[in-house]
PDB file of N, CA and C in Angstrom:
ATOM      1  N   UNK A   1    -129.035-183.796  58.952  1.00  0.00           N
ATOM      2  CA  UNK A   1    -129.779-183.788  60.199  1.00  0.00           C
ATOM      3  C   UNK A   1    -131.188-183.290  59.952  1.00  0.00           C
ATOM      4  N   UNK A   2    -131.847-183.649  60.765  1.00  0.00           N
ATOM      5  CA  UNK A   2    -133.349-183.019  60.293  1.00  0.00           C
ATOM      6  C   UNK A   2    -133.446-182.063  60.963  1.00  0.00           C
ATOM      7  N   UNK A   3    -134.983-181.407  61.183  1.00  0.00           N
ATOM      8  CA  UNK A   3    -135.048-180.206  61.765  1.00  0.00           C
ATOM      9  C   UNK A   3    -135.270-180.300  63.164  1.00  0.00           C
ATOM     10  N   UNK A   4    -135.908-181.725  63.479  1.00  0.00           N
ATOM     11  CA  UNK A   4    -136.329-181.824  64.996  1.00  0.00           C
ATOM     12  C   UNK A   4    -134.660-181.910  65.737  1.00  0.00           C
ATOM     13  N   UNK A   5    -133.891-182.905  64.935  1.00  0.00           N
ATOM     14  CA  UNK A   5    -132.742-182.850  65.760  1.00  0.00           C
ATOM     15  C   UNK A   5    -131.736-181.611  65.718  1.00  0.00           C
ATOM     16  N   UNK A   6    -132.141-180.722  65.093  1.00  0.00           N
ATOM     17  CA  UNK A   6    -131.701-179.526  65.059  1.00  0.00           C
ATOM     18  C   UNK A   6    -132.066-178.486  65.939  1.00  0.00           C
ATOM     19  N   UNK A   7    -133.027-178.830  66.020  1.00  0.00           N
ATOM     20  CA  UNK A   7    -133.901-177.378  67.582  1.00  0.00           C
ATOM     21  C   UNK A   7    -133.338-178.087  68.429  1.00  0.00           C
ATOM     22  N   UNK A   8    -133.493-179.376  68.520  1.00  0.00           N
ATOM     23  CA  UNK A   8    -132.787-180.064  69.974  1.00  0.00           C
ATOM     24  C   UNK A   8    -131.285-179.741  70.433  1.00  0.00           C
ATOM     25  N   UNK A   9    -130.423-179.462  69.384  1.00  0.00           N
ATOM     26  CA  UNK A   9    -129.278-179.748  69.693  1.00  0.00           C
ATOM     27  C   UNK A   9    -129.008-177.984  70.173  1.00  0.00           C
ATOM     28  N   UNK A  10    -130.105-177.182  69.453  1.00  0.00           N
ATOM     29  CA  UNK A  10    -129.525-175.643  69.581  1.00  0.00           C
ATOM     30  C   UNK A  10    -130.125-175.461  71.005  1.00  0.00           C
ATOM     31  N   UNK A  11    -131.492-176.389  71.266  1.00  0.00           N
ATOM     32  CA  UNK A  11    -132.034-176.175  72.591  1.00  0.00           C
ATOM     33  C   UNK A  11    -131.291-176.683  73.694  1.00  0.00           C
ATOM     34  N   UNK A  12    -130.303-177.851  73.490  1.00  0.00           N
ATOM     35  CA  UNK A  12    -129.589-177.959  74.728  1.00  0.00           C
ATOM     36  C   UNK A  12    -128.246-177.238  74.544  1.00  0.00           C
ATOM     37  N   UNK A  13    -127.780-177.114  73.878  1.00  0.00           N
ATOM     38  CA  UNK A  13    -126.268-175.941  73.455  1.00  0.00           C
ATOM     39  C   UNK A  13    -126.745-174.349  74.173  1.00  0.00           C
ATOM     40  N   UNK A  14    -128.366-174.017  74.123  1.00  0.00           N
ATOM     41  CA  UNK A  14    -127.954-172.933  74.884  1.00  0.00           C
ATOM     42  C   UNK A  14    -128.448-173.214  76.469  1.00  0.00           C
ATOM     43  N   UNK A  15    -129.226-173.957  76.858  1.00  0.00           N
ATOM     44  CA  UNK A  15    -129.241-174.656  78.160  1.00  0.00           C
ATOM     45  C   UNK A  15    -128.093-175.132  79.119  1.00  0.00           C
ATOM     46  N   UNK A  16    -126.737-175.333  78.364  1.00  0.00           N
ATOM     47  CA  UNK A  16    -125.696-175.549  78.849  1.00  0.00           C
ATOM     48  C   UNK A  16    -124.933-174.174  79.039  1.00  0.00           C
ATOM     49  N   UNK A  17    -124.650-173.576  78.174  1.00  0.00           N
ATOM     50  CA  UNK A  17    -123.979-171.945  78.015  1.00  0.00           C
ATOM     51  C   UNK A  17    -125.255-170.890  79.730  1.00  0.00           C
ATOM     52  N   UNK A  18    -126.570-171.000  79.321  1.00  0.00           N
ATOM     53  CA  UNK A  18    -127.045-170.814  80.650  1.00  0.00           C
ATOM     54  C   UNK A  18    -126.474-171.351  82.093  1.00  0.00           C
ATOM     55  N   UNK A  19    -126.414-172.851  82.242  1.00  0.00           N
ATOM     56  CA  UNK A  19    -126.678-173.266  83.699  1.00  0.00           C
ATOM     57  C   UNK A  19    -124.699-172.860  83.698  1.00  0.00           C
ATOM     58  N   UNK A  20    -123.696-173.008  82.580  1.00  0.00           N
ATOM     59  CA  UNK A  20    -122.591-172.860  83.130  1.00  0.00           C
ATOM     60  C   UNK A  20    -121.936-171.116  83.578  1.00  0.00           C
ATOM     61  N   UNK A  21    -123.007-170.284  82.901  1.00  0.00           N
ATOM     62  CA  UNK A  21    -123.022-169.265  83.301  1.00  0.00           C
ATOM     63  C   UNK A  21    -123.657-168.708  85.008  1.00  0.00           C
ATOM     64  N   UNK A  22    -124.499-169.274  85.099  1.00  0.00           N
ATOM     65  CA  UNK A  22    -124.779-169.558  86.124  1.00  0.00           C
ATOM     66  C   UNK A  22    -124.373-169.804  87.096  1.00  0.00           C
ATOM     67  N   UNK A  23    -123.421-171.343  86.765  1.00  0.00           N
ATOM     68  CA  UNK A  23    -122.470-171.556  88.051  1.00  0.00           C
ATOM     69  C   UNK A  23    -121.320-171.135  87.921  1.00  0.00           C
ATOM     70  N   UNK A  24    -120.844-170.438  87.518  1.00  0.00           N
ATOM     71  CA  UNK A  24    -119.596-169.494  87.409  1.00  0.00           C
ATOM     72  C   UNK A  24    -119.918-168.074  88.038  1.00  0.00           C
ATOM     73  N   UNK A  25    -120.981-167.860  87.871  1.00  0.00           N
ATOM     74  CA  UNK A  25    -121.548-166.483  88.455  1.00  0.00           C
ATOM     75  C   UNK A  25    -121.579-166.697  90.055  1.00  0.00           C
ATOM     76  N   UNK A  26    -121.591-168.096  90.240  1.00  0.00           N
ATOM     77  CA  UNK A  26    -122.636-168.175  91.598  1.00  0.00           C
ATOM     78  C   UNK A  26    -121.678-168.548  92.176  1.00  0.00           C
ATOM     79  N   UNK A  27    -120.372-169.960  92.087  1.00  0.00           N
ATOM     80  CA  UNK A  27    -119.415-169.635  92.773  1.00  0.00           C
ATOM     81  C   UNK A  27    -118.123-168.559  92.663  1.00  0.00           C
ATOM     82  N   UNK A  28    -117.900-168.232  92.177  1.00  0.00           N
ATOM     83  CA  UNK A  28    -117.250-166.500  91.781  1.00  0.00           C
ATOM     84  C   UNK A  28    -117.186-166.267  93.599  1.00  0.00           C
ATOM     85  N   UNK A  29    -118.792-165.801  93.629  1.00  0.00           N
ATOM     86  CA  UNK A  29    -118.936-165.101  95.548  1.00  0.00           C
ATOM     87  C   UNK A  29    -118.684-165.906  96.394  1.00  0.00           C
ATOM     88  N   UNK A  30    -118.669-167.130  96.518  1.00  0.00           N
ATOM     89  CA  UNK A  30    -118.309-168.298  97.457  1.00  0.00           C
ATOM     90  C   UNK A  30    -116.714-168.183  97.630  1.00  0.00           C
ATOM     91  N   UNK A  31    -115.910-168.523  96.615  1.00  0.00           N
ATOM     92  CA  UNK A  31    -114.649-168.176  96.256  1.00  0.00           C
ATOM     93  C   UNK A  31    -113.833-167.026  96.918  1.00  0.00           C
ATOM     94  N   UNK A  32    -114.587-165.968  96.872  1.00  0.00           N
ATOM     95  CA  UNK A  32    -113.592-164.844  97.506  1.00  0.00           C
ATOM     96  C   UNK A  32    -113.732-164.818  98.757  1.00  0.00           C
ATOM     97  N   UNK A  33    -114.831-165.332  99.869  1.00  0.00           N
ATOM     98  CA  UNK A  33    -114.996-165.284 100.814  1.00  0.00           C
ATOM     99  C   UNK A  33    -114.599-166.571 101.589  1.00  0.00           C
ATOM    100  N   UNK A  34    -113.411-166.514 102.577  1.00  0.00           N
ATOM    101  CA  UNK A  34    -112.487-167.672 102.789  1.00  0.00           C
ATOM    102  C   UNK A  34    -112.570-167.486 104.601  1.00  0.00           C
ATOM    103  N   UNK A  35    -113.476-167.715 105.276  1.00  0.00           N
ATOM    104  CA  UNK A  35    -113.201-167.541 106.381  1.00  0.00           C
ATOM    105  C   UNK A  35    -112.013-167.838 107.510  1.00  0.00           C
ATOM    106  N   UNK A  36    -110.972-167.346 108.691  1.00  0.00           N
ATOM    107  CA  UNK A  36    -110.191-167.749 109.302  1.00  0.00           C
ATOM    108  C   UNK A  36    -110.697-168.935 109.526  1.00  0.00           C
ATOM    109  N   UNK A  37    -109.588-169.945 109.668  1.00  0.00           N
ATOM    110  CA  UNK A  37    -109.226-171.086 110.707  1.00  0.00           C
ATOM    111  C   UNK A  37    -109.320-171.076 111.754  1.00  0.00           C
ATOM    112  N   UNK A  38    -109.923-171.855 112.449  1.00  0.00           N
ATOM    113  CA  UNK A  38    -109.887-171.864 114.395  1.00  0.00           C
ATOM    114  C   UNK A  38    -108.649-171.804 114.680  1.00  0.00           C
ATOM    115  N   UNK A  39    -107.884-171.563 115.337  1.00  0.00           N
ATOM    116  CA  UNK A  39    -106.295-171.726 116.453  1.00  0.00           C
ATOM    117  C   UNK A  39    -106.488-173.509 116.340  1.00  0.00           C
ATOM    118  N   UNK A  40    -107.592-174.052 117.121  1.00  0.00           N
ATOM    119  CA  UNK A  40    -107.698-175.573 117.326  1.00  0.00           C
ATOM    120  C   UNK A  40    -107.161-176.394 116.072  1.00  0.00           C
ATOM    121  N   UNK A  41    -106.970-175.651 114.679  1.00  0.00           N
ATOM    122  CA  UNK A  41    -106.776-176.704 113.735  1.00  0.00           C
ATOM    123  C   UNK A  41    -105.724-176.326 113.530  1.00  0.00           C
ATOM    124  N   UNK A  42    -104.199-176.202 114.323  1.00  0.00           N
ATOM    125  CA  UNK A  42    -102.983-175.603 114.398  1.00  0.00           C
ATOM    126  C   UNK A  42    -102.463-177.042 114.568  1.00  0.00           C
ATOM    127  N   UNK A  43    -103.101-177.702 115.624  1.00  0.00           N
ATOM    128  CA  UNK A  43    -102.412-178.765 116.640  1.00  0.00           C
ATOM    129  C   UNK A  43    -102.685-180.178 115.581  1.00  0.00           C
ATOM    130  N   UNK A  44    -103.879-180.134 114.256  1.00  0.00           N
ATOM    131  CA  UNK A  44    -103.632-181.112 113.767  1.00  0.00           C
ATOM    132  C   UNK A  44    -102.569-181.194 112.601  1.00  0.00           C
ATOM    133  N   UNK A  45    -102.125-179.873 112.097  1.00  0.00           N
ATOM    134  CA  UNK A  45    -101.327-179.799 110.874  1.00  0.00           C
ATOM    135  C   UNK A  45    -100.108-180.692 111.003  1.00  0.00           C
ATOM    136  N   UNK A  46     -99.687-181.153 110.176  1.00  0.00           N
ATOM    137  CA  UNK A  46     -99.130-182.112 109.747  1.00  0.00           C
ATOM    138  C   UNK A  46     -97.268-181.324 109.075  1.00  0.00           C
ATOM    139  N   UNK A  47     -97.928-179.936 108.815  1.00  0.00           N
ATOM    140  CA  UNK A  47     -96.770-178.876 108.490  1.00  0.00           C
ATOM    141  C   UNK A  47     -96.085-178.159 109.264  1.00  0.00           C
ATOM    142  N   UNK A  48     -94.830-178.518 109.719  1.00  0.00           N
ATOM    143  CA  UNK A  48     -93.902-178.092 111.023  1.00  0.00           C
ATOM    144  C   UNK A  48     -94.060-175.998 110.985  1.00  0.00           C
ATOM    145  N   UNK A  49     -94.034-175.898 109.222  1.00  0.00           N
ATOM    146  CA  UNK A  49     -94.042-174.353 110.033  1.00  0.00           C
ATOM    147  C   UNK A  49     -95.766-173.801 110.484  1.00  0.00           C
ATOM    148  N   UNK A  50     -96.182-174.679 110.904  1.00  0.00           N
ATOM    149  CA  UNK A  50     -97.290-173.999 111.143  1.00  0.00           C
ATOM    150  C   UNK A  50     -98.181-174.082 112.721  1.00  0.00           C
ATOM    151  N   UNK A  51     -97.021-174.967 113.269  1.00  0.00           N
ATOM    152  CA  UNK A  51     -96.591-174.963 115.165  1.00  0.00           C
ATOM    153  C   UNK A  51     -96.161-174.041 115.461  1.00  0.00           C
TER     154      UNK A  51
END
C-alpha cells in the first residue's frame, strides 16, 4: 500500500470509531427516557390483556 492510501485508511478508521462513539453516547439518553402511553392507545391494542 502506499503512504497516501495509508493516512486515508487510518483517517477514516478513526472518523468512524468517533461518529460511532458519538452515536452511542447520544442515544444511550434517548433510550432510558420512555415516556407513558395515553389511556387512548388502550382501545387500539390488538392484545386482549391490555383491555
Amino acid at each position: 500500500m502506499s503512504k497516501t492510501s495509508q493516512k486515508a485508511k487510518k483517517l477514516m478508521m478513526g472518523l468512524v470509531q468517533k461518529e460511532a462513539s458519538l452515536s452511542a453516547n447520544s442515544t444511550t439518553c434517548v433510550a432510558l427516557y420512555q415516556p407513558k402511553a395515553p389511556a387512548a392507545l388502550k382501545k387500539l391494542s390488538k392484545v386482549e390483556n391490555d383491555k
